[in-house]
C-alpha atoms as a PDB file:
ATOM      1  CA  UNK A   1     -75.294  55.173  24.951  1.00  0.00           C
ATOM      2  CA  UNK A   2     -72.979  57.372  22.811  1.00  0.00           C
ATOM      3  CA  UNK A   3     -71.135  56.041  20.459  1.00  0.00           C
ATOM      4  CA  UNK A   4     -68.016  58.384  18.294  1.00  0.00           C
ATOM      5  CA  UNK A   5     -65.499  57.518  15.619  1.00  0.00           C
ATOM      6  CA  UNK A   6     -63.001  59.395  14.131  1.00  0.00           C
ATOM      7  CA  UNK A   7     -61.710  58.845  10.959  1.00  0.00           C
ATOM      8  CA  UNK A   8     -58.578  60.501  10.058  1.00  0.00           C
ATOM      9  CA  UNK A   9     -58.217  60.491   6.209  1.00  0.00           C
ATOM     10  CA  UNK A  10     -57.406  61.777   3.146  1.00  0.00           C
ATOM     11  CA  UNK A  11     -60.266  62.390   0.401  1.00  0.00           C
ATOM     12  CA  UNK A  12     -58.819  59.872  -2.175  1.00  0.00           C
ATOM     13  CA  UNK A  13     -58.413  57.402   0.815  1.00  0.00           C
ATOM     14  CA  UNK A  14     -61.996  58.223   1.735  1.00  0.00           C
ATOM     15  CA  UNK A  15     -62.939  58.294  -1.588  1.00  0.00           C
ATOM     16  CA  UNK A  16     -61.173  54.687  -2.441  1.00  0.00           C
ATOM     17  CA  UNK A  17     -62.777  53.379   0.846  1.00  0.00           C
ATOM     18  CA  UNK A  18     -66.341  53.565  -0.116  1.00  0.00           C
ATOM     19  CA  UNK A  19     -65.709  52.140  -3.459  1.00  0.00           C
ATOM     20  CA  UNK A  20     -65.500  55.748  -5.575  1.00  0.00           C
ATOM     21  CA  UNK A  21     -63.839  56.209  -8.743  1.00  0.00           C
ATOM     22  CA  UNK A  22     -61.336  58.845  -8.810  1.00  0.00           C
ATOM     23  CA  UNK A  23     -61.566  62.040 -10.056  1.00  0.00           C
ATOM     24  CA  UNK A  24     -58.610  64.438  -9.937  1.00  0.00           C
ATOM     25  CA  UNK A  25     -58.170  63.735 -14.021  1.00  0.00           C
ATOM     26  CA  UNK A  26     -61.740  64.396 -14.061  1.00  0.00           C
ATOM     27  CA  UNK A  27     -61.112  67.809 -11.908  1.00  0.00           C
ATOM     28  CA  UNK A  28     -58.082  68.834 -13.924  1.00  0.00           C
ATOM     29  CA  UNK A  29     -60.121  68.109 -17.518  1.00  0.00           C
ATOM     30  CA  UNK A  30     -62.899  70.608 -16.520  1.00  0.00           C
ATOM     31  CA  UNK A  31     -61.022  73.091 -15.207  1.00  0.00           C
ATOM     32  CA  UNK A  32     -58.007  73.127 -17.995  1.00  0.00           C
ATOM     33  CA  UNK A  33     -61.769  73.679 -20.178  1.00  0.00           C
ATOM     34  CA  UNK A  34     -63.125  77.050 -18.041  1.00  0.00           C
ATOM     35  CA  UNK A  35     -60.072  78.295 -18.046  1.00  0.00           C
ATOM     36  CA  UNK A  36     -59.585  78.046 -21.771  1.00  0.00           C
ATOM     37  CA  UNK A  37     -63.328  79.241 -21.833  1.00  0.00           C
ATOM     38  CA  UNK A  38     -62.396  82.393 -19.483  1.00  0.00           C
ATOM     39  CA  UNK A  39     -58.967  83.322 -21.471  1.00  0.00           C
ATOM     40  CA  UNK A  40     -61.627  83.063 -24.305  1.00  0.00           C
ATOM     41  CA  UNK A  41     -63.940  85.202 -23.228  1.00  0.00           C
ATOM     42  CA  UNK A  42     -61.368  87.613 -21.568  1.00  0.00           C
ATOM     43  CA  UNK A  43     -60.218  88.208 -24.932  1.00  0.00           C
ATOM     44  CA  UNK A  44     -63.687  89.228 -26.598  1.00  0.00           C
ATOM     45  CA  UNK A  45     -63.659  91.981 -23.823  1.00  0.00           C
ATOM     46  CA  UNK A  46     -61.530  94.342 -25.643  1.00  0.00           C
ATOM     47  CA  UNK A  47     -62.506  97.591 -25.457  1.00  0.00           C
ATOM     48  CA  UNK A  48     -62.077  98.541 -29.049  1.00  0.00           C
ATOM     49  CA  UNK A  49     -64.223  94.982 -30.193  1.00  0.00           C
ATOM     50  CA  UNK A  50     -66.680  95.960 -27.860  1.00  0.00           C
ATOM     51  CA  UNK A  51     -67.246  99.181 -29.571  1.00  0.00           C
ATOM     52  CA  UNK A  52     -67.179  97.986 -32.487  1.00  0.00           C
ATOM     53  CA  UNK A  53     -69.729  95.149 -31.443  1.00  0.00           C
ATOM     54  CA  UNK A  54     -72.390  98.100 -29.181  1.00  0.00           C
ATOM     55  CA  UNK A  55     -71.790 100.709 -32.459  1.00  0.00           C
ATOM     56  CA  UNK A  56     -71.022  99.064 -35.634  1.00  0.00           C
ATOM     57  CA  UNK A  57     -71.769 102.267 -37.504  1.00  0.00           C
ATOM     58  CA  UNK A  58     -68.828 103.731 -35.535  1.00  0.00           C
ATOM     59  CA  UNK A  59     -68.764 107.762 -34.169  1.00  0.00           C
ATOM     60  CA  UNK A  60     -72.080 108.370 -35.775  1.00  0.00           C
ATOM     61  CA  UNK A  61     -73.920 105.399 -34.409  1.00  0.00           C
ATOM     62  CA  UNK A  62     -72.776 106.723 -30.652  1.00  0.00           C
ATOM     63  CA  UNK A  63     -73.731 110.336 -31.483  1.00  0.00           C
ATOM     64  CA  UNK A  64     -77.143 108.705 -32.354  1.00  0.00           C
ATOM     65  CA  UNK A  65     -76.747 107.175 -29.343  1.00  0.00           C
ATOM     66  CA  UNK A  66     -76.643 110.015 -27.562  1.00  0.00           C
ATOM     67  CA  UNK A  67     -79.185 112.177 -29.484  1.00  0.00           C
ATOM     68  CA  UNK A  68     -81.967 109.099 -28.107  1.00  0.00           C
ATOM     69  CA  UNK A  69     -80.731 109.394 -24.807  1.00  0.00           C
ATOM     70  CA  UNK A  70     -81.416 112.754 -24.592  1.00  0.00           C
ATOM     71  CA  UNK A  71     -84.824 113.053 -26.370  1.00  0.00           C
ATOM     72  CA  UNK A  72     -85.976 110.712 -23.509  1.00  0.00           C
ATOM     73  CA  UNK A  73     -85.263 113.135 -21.401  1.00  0.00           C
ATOM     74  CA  UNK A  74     -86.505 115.802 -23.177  1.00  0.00           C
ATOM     75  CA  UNK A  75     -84.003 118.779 -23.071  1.00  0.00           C
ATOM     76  CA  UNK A  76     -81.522 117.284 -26.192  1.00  0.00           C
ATOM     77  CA  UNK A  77     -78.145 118.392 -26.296  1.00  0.00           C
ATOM     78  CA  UNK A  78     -77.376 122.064 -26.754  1.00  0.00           C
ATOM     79  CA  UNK A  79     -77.957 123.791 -29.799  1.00  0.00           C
ATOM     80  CA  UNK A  80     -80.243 121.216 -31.299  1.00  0.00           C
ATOM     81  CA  UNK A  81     -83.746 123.096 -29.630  1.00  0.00           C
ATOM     82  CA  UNK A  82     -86.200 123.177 -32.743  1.00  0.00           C
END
């Protein structure tokens, strides 16, 4: 014996059916909050702050920088062979 039912409804009927609360304040609260938290975060992205933030000495902490990244490979940048 086979036995099917179709229920044709809406997720807040559904969800008022079986007895749940509702939640689309809920739903709007938390995502109001990440996107406040992404237009947040966006804004720390900044190029300039992110410099700043990687190199606070500025120009010469990125040509130190650079001077490590090549003395792991070996061959430094020109004209600084000893």
């Amino acid at each position: 014996m086979k036995v099917k039912i179709d229920i044709d409804c809406s997720p807040d009927e559904a969800r008022a059916f079986l007895g749940l609360p509702p939640v689309a304040q809920l739903q709007e609260a938390v995502l109001a909050e990440m996107q406040k938290r992404m237009l947040d975060g966006i804004s720390k992205m900044d190029p300039d702050a992110l410099f700043k933030l990687w190199f606070p000495a500025g120009r010469e902490g990125w040509e130190q920088m650079q001077k490590a990244f090549w003395a792991q490979f070996g061959s430094g940048p020109k004209g600084s062979h000893s």
